[in-house]
Structures are given as C-alpha cells and as structure tokens.
ModelCIF file with pLDDT and N, C-alpha, C, O atoms, coordinates in Angstrom:
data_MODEL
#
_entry.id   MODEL 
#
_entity.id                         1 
_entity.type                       polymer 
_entity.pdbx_number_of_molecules   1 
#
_entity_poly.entity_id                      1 
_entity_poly.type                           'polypeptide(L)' 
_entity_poly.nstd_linkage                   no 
_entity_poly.nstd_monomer                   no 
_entity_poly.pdbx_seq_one_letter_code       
;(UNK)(UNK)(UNK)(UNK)(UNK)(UNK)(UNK)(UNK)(UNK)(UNK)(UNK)(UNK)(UNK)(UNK)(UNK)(UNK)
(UNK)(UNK)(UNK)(UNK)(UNK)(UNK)(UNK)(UNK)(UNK)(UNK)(UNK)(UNK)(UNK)(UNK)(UNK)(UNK)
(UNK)(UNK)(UNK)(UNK)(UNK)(UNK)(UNK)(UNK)(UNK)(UNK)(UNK)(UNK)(UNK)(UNK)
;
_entity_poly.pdbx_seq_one_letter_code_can   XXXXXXXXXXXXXXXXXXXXXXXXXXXXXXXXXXXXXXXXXXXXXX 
_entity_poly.pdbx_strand_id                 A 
#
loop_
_entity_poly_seq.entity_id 
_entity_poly_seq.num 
_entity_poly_seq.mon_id 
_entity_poly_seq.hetero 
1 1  UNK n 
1 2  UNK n 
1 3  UNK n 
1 4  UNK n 
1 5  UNK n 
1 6  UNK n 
1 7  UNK n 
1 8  UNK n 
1 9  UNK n 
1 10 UNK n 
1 11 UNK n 
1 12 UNK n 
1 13 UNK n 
1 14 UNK n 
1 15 UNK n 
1 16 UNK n 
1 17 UNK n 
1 18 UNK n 
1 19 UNK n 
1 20 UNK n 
1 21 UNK n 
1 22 UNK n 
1 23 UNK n 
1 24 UNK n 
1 25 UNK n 
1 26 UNK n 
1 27 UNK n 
1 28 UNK n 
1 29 UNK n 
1 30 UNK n 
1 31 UNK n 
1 32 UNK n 
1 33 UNK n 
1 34 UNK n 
1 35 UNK n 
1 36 UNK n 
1 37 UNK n 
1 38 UNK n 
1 39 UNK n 
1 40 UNK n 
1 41 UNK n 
1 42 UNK n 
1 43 UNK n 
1 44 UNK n 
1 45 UNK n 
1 46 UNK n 
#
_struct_asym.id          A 
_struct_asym.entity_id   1 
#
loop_
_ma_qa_metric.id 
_ma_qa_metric.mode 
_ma_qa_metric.name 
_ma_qa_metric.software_group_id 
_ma_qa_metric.type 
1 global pLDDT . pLDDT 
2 local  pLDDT . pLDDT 
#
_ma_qa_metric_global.metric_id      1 
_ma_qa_metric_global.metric_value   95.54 
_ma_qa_metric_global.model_id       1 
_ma_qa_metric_global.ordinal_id     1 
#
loop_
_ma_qa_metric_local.label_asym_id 
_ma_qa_metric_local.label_comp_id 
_ma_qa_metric_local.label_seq_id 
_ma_qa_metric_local.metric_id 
_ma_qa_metric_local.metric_value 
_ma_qa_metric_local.model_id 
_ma_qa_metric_local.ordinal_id 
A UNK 1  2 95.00 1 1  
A UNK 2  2 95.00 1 2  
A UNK 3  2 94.00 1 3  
A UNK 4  2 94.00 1 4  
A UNK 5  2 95.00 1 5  
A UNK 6  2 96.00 1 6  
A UNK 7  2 97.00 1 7  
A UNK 8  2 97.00 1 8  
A UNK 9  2 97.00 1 9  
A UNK 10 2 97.00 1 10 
A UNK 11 2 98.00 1 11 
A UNK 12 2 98.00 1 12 
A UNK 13 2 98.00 1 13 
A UNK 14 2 98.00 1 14 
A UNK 15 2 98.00 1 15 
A UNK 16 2 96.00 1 16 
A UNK 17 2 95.00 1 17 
A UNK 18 2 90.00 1 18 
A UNK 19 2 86.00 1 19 
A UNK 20 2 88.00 1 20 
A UNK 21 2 94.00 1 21 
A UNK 22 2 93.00 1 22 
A UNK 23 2 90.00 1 23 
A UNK 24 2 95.00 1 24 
A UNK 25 2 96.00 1 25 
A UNK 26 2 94.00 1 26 
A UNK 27 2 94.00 1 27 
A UNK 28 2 97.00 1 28 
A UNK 29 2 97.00 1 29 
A UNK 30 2 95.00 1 30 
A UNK 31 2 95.00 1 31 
A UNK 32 2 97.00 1 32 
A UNK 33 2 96.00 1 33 
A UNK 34 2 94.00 1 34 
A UNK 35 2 95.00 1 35 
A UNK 36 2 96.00 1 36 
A UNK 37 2 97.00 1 37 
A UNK 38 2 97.00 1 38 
A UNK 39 2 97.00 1 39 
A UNK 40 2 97.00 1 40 
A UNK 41 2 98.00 1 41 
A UNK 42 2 98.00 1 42 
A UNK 43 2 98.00 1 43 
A UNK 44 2 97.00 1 44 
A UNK 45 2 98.00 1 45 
A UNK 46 2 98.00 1 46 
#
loop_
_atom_site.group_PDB 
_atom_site.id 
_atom_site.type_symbol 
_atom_site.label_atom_id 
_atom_site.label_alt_id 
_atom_site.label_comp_id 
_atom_site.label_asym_id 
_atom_site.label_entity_id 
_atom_site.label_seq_id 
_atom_site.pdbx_PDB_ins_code 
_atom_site.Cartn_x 
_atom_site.Cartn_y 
_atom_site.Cartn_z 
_atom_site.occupancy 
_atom_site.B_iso_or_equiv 
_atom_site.pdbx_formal_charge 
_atom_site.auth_seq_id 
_atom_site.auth_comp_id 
_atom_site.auth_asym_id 
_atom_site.auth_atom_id 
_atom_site.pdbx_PDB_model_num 
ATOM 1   N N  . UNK A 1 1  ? 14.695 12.109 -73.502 1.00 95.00 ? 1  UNK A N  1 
ATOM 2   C CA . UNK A 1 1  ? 15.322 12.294 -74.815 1.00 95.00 ? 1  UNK A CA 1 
ATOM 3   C C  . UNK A 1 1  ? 15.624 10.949 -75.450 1.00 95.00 ? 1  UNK A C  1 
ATOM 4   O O  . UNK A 1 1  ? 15.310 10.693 -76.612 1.00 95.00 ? 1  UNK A O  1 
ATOM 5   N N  . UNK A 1 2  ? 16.060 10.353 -74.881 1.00 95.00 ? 2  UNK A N  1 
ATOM 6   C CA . UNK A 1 2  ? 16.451 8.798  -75.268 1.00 95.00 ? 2  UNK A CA 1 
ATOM 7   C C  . UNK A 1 2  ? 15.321 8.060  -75.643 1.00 95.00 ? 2  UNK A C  1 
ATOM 8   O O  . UNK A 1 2  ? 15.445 7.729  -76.823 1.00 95.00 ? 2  UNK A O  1 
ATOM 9   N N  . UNK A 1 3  ? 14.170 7.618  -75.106 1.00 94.00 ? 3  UNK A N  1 
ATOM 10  C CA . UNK A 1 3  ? 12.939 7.362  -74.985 1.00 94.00 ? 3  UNK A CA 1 
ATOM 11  C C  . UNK A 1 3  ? 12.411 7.922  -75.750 1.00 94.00 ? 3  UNK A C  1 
ATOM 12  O O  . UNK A 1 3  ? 11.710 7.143  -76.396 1.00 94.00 ? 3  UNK A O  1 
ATOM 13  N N  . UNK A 1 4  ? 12.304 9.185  -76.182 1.00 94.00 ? 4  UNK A N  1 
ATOM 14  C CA . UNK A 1 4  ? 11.579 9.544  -77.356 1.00 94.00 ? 4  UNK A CA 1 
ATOM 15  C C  . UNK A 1 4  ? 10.147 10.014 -76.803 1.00 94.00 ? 4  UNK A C  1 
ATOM 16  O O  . UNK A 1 4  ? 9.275  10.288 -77.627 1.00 94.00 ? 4  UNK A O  1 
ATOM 17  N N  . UNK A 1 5  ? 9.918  10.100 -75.609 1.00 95.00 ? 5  UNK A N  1 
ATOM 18  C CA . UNK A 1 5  ? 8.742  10.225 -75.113 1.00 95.00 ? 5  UNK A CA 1 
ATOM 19  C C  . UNK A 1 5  ? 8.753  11.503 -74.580 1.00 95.00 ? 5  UNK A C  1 
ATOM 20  O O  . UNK A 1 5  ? 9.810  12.134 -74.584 1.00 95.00 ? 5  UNK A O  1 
ATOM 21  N N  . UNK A 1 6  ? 7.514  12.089 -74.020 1.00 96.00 ? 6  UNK A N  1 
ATOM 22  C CA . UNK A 1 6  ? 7.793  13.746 -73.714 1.00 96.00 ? 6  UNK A CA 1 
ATOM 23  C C  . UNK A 1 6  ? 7.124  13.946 -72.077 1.00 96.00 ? 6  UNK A C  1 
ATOM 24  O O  . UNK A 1 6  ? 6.196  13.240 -71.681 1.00 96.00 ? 6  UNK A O  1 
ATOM 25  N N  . UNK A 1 7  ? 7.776  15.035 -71.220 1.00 97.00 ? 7  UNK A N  1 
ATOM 26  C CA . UNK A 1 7  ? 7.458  14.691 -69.863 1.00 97.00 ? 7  UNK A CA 1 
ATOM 27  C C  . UNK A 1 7  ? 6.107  14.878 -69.853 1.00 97.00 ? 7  UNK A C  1 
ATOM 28  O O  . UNK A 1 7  ? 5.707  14.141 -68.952 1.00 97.00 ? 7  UNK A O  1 
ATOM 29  N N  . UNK A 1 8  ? 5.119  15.475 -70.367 1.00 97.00 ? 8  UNK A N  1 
ATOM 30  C CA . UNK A 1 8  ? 4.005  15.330 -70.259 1.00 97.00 ? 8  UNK A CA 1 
ATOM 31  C C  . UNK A 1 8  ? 3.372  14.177 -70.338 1.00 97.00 ? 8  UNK A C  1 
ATOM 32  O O  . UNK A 1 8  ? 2.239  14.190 -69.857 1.00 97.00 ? 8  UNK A O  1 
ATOM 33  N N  . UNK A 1 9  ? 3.908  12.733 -70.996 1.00 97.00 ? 9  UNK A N  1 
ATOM 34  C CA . UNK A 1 9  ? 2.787  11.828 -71.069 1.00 97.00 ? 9  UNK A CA 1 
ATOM 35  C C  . UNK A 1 9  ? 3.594  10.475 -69.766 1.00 97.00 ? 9  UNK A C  1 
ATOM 36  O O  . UNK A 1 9  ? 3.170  9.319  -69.784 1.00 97.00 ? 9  UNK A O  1 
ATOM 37  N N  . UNK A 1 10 ? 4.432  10.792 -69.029 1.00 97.00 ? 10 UNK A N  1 
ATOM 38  C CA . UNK A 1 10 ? 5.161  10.093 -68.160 1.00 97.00 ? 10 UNK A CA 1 
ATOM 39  C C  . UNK A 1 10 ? 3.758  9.751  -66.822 1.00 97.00 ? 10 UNK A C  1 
ATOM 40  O O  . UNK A 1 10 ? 2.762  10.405 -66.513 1.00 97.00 ? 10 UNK A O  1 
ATOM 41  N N  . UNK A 1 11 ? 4.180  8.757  -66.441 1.00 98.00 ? 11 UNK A N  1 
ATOM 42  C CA . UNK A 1 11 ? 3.220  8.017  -65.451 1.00 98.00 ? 11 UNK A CA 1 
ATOM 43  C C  . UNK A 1 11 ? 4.610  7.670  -64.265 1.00 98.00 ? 11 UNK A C  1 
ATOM 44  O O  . UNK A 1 11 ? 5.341  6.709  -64.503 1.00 98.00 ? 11 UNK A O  1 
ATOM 45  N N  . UNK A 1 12 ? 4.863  8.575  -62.980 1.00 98.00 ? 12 UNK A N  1 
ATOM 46  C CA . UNK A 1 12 ? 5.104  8.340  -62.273 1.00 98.00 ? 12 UNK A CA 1 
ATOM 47  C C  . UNK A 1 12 ? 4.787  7.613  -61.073 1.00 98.00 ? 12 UNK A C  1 
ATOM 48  O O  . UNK A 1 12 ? 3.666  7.791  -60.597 1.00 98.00 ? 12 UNK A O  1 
ATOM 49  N N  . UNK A 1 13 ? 5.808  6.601  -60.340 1.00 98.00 ? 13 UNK A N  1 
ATOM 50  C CA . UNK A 1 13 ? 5.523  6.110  -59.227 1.00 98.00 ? 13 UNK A CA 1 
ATOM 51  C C  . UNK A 1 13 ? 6.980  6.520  -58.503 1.00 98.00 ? 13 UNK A C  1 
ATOM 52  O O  . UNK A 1 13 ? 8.171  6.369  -58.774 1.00 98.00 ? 13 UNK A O  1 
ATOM 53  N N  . UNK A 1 14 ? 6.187  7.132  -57.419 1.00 98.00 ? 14 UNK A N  1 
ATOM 54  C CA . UNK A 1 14 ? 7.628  7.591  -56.250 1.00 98.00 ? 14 UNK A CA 1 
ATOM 55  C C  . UNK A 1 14 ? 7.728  6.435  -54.906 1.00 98.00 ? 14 UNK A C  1 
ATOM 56  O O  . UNK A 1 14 ? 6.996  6.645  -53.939 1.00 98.00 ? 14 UNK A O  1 
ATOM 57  N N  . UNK A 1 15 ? 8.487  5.446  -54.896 1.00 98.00 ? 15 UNK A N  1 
ATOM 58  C CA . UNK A 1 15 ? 8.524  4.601  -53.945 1.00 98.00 ? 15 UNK A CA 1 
ATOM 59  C C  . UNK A 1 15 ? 9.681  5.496  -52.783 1.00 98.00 ? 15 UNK A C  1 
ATOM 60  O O  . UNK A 1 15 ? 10.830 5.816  -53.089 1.00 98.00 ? 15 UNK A O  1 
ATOM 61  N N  . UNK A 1 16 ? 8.975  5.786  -51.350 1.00 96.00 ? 16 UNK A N  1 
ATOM 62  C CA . UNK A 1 16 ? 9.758  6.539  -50.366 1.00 96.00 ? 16 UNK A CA 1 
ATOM 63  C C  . UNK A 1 16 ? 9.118  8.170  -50.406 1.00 96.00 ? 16 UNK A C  1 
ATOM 64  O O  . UNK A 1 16 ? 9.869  9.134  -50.556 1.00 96.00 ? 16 UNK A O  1 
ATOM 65  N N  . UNK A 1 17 ? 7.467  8.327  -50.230 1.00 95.00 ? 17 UNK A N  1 
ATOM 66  C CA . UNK A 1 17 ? 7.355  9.677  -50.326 1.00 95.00 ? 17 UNK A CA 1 
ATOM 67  C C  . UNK A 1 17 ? 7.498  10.606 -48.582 1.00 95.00 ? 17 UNK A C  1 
ATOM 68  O O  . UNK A 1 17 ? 6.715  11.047 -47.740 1.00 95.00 ? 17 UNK A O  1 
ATOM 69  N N  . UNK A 1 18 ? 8.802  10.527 -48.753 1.00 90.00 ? 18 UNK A N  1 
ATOM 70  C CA . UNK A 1 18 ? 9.258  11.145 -47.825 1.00 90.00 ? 18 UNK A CA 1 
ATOM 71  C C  . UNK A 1 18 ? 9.323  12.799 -48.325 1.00 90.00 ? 18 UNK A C  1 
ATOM 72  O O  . UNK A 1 18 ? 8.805  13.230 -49.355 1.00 90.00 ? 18 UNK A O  1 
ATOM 73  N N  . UNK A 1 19 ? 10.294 13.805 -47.062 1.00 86.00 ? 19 UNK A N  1 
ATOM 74  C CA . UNK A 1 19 ? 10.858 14.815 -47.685 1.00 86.00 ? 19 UNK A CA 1 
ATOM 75  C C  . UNK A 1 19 ? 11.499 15.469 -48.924 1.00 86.00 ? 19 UNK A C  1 
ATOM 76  O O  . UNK A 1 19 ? 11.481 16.607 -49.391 1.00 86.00 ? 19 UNK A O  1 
ATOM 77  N N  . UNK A 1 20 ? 12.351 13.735 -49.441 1.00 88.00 ? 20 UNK A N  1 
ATOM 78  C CA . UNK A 1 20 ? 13.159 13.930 -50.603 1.00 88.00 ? 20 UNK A CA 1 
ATOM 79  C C  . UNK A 1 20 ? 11.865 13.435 -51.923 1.00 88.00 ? 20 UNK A C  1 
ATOM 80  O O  . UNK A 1 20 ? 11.553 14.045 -52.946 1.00 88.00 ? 20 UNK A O  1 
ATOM 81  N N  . UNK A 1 21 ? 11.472 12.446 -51.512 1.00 94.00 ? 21 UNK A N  1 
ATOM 82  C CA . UNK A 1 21 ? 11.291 11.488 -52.570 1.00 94.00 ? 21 UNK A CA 1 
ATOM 83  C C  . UNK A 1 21 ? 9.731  12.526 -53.186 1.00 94.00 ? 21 UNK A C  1 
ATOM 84  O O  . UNK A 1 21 ? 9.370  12.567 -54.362 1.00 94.00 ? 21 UNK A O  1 
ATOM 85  N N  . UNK A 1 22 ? 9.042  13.265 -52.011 1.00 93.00 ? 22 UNK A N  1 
ATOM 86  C CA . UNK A 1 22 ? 7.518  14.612 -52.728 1.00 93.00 ? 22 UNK A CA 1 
ATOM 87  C C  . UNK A 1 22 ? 8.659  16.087 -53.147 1.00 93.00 ? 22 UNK A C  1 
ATOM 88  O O  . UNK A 1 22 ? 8.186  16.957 -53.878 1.00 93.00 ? 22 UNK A O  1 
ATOM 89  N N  . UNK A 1 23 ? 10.096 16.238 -52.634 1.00 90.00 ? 23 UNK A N  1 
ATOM 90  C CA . UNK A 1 23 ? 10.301 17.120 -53.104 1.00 90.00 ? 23 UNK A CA 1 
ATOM 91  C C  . UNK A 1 23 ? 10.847 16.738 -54.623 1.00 90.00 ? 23 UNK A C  1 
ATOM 92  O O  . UNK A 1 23 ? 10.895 17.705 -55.383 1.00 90.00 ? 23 UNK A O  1 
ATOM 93  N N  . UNK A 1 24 ? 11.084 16.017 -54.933 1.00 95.00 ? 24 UNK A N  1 
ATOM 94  C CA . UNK A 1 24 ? 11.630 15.380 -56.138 1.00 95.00 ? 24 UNK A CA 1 
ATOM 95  C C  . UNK A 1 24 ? 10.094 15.429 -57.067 1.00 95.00 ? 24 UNK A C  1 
ATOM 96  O O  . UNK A 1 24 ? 9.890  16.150 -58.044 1.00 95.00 ? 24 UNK A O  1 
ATOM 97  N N  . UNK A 1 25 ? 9.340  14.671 -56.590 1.00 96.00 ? 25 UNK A N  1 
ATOM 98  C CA . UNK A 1 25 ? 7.711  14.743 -57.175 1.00 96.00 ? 25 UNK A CA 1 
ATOM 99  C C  . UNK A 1 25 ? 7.211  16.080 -57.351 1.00 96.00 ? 25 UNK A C  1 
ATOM 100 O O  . UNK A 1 25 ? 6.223  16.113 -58.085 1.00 96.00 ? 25 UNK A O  1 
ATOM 101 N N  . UNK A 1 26 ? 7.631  17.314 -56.855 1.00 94.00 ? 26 UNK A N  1 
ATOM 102 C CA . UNK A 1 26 ? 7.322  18.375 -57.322 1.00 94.00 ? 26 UNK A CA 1 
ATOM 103 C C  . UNK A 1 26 ? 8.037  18.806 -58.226 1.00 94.00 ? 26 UNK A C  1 
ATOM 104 O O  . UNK A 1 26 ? 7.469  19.679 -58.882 1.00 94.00 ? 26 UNK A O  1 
ATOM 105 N N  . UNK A 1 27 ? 9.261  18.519 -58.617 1.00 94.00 ? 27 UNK A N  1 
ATOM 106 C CA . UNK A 1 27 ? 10.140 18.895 -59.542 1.00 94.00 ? 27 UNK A CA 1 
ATOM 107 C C  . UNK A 1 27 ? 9.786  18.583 -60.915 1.00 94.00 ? 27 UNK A C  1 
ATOM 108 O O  . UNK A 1 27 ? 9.819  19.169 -61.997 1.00 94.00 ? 27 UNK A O  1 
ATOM 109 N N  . UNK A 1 28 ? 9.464  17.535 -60.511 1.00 97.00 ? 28 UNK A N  1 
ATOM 110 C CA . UNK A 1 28 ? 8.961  16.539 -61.924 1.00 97.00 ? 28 UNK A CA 1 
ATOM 111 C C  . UNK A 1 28 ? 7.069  16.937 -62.504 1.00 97.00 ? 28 UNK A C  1 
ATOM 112 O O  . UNK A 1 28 ? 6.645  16.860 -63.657 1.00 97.00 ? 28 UNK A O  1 
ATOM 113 N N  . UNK A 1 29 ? 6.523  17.220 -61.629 1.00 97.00 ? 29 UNK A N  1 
ATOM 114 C CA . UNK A 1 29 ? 4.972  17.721 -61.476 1.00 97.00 ? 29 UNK A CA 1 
ATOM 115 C C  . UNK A 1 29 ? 5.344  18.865 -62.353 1.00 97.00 ? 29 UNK A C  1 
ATOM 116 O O  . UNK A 1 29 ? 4.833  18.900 -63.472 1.00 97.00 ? 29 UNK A O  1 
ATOM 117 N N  . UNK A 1 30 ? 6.393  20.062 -61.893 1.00 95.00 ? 30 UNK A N  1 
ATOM 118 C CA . UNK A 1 30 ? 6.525  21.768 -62.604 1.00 95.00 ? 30 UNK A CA 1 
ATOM 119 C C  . UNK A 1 30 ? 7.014  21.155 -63.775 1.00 95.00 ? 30 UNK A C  1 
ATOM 120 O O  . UNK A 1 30 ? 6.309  21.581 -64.689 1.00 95.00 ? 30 UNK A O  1 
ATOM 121 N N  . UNK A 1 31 ? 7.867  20.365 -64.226 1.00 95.00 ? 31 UNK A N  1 
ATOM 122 C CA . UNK A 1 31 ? 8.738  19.981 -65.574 1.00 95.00 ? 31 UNK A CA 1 
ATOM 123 C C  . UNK A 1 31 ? 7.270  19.563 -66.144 1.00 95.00 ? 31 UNK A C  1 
ATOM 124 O O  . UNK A 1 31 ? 6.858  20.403 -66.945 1.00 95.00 ? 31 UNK A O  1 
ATOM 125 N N  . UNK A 1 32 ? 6.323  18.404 -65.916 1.00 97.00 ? 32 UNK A N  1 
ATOM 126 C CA . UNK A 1 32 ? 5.121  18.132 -66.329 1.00 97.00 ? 32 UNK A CA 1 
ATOM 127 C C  . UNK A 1 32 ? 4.617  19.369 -67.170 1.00 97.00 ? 32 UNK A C  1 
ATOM 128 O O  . UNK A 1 32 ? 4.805  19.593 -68.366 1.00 97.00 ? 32 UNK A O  1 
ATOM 129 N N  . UNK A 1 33 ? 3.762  20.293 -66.013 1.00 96.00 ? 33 UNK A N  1 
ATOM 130 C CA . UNK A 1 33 ? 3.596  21.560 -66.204 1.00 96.00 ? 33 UNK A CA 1 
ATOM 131 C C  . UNK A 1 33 ? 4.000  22.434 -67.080 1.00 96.00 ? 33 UNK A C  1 
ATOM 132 O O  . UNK A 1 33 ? 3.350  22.825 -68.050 1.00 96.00 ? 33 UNK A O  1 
ATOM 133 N N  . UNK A 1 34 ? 5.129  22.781 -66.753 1.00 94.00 ? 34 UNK A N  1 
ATOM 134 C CA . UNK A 1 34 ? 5.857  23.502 -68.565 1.00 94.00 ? 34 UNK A CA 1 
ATOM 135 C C  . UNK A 1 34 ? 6.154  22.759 -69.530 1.00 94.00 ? 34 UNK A C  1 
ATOM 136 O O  . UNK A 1 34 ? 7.215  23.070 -70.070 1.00 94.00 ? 34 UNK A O  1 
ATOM 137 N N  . UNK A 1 35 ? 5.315  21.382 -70.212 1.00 95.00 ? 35 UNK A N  1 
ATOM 138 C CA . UNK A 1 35 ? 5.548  21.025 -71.415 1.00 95.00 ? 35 UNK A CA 1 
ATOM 139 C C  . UNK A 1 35 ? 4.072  21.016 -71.048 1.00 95.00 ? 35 UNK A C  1 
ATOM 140 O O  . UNK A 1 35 ? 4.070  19.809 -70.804 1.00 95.00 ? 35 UNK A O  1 
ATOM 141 N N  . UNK A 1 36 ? 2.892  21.355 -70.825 1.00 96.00 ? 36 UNK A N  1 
ATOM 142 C CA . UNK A 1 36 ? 2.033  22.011 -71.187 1.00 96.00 ? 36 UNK A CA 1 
ATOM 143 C C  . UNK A 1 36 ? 0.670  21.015 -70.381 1.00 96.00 ? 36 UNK A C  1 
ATOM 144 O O  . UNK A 1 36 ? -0.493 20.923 -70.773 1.00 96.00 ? 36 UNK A O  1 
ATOM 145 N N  . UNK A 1 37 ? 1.175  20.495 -69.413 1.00 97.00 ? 37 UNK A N  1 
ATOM 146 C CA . UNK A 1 37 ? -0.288 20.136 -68.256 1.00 97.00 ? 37 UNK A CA 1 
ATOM 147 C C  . UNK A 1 37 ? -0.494 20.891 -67.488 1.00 97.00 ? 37 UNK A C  1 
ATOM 148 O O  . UNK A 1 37 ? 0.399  21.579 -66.993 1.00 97.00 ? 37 UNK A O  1 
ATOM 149 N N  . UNK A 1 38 ? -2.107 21.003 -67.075 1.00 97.00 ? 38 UNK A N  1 
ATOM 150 C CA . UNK A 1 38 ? -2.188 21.962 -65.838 1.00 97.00 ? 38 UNK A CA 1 
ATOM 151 C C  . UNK A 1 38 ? -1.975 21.047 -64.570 1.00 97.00 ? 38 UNK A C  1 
ATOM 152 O O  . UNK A 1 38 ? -1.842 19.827 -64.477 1.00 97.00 ? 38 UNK A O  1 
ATOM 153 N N  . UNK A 1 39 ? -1.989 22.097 -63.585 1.00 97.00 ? 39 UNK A N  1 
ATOM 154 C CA . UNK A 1 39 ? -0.800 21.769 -62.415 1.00 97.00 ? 39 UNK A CA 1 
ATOM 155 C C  . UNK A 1 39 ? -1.878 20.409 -61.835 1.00 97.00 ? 39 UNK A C  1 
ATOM 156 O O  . UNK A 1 39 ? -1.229 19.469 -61.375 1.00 97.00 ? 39 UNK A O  1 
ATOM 157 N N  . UNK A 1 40 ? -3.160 20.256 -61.818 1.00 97.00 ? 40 UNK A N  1 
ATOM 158 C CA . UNK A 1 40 ? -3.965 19.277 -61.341 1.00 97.00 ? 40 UNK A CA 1 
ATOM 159 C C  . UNK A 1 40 ? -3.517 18.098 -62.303 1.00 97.00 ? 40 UNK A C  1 
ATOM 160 O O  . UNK A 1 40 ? -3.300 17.079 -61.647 1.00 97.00 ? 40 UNK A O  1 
ATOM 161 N N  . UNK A 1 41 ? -3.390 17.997 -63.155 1.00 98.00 ? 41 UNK A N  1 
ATOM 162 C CA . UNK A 1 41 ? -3.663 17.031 -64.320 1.00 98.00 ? 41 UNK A CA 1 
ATOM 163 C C  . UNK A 1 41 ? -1.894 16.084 -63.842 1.00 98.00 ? 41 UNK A C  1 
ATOM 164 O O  . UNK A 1 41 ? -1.789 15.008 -63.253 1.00 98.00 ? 41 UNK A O  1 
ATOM 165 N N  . UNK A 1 42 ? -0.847 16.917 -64.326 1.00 98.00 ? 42 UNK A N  1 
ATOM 166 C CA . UNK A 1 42 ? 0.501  16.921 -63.644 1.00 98.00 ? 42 UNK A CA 1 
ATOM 167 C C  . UNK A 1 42 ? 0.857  16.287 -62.530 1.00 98.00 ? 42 UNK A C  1 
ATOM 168 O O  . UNK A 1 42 ? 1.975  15.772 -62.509 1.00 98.00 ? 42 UNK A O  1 
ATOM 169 N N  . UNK A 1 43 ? 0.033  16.190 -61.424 1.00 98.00 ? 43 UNK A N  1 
ATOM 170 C CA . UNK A 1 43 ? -0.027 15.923 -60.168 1.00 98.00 ? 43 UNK A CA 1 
ATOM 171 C C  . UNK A 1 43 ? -0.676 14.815 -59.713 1.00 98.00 ? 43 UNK A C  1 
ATOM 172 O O  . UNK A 1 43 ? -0.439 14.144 -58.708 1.00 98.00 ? 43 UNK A O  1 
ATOM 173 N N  . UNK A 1 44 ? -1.953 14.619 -60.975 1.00 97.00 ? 44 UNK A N  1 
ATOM 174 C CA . UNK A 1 44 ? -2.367 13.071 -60.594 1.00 97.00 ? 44 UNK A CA 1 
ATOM 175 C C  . UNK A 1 44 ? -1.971 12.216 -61.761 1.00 97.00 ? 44 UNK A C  1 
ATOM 176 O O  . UNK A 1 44 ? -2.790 11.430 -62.239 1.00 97.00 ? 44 UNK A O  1 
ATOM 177 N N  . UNK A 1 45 ? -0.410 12.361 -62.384 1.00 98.00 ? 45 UNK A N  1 
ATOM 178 C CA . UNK A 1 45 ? 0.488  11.971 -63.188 1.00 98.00 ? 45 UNK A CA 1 
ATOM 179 C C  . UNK A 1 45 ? 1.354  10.831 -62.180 1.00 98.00 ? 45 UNK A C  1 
ATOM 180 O O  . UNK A 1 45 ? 2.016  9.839  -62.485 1.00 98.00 ? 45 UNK A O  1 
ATOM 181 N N  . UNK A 1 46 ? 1.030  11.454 -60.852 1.00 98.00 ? 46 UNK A N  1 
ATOM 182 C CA . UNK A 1 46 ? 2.505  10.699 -60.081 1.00 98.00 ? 46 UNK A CA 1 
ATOM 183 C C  . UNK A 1 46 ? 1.612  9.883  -58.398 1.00 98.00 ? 46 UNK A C  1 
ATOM 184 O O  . UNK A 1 46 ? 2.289  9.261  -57.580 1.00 98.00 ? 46 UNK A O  1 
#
C-alpha cells in the first residue's frame, strides 16, 4: 500500500528457506495468486 506497487508484480527473495521462511513463501505465492497470477507464474516470483 505504501509503495504503491501491487503483490502481483513483487520479486521475492526468502533468505532461511526453512519450515518458516517456504511456509511464509507460500503465503505470499496464494496473496500473488489472488491479485491475479497463476500459481506457476507466482511461484517463480520468489
């Protein structure tokens, strides 16, 4: 919101892909997803 930018065009890096740090990466992958990427596209976002 602040940023002005929308979760679809976000370029993630998860430093620690542990338990927390891919369950967090899926959270953010589905949020991807419902502003309108498919779940492949979403996923090689991060």
């Amino acid at each position: 919101r602040v940023s002005g930018t929308a979760m679809r065009d976000q370029r993630i890096v998860v430093f620690g892909a542990g338990t927390a740090g891919c369950g967090i990466a899926d959270q953010l992958r589905d949020a991807m997803v419902r502003d309108g990427l498919d779940r492949d596209t979403a996923t090689r976002r991060i």
